[in-house]
Protein backbone atom coordinates (compact mmCIF):
# COMPACT_ATOMS: atom_id res chain seq x y z
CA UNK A 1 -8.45 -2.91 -2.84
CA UNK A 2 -7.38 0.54 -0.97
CA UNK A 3 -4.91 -0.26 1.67
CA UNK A 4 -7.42 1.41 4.32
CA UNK A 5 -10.15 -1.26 3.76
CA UNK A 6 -7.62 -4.14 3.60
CA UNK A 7 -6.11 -3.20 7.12
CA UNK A 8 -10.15 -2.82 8.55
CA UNK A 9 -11.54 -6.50 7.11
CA UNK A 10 -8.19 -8.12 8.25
CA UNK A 11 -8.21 -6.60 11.94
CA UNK A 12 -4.86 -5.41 11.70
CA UNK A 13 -3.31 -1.96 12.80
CA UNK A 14 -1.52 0.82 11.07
CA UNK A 15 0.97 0.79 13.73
CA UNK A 16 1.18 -3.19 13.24
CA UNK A 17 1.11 -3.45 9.48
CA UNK A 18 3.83 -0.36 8.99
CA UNK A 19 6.25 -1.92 11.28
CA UNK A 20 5.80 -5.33 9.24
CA UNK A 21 6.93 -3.63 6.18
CA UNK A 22 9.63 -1.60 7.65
CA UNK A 23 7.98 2.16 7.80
CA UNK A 24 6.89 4.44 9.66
CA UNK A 25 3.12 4.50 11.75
CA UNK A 26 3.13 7.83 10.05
CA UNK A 27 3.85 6.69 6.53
CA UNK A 28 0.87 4.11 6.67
CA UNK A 29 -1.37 7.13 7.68
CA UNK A 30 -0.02 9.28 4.98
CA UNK A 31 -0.68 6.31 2.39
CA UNK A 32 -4.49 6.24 3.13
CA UNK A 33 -5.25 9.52 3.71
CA UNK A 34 -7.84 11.05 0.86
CA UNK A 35 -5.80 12.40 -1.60
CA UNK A 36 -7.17 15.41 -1.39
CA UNK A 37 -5.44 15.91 2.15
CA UNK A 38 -2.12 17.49 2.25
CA UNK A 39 -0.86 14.29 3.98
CA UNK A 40 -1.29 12.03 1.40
CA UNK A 41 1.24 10.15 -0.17
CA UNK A 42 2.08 7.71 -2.39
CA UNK A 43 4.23 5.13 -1.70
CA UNK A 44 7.63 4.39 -3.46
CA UNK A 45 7.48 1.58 -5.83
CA UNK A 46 9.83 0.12 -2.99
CA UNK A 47 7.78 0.22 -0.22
CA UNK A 48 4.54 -0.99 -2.67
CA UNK A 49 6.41 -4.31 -3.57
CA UNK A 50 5.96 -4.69 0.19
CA UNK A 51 2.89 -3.37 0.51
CA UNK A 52 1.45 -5.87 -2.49
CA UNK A 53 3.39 -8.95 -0.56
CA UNK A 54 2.28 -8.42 2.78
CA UNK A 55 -1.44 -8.04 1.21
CA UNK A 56 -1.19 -11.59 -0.66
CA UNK A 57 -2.18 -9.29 -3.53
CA UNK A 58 -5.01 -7.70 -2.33
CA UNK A 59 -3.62 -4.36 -2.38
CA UNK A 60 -2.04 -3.96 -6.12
CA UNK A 61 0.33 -1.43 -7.21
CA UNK A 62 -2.22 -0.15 -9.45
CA UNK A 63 -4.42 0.94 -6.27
CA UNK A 64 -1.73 3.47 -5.93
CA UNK A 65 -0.40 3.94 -9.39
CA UNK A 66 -4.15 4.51 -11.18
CA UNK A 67 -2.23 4.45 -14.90
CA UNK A 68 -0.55 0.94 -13.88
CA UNK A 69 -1.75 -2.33 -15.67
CA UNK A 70 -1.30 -6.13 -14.32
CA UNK A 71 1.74 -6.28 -16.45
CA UNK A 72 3.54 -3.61 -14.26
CA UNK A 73 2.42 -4.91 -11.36
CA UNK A 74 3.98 -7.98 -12.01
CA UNK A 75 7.20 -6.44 -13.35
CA UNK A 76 7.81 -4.62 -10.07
CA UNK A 77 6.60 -7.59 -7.82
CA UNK A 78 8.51 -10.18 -9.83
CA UNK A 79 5.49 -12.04 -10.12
């Protein structure tokens, strides 16, 4: 699931989810931009771990890291 439609079905904010995981309201913005927009960017694996925990899984690693598999998103989430 993209980040984007996980913060819209659970009601919460950008500005509320990116100071849960410790970044910026600008960062969260950055990570959902289309990727065609100079803006975007891609989270470090860092920041995802946090990103895939505050989510309960619903936003993997792999969402941001297309060439990722389960397995890696396990090995970074130490799940």
């Amino acid at each position: 699931m993209k980040l984007a439609d996980y913060l819209n079905l659970k009601g919460i904010s950008q500005r509320q989810f990116a100071k849960t995981i410790g970044v910026s309201y600008q960062s969260i913005s950055n990570y959902i931009a289309d990727p065609s927009r100079p803006n975007h960017a891609i989270p470090r694996v860092s920041i995802m771990t946090k990103i895939v925990k505050e989510t309960d899984g619903n936003v993997q690693i792999s969402d941001f890291y297309p060439r990722l598999t389960w397995s890696d998103n396990e090995e970074f989430t130490g799940n």
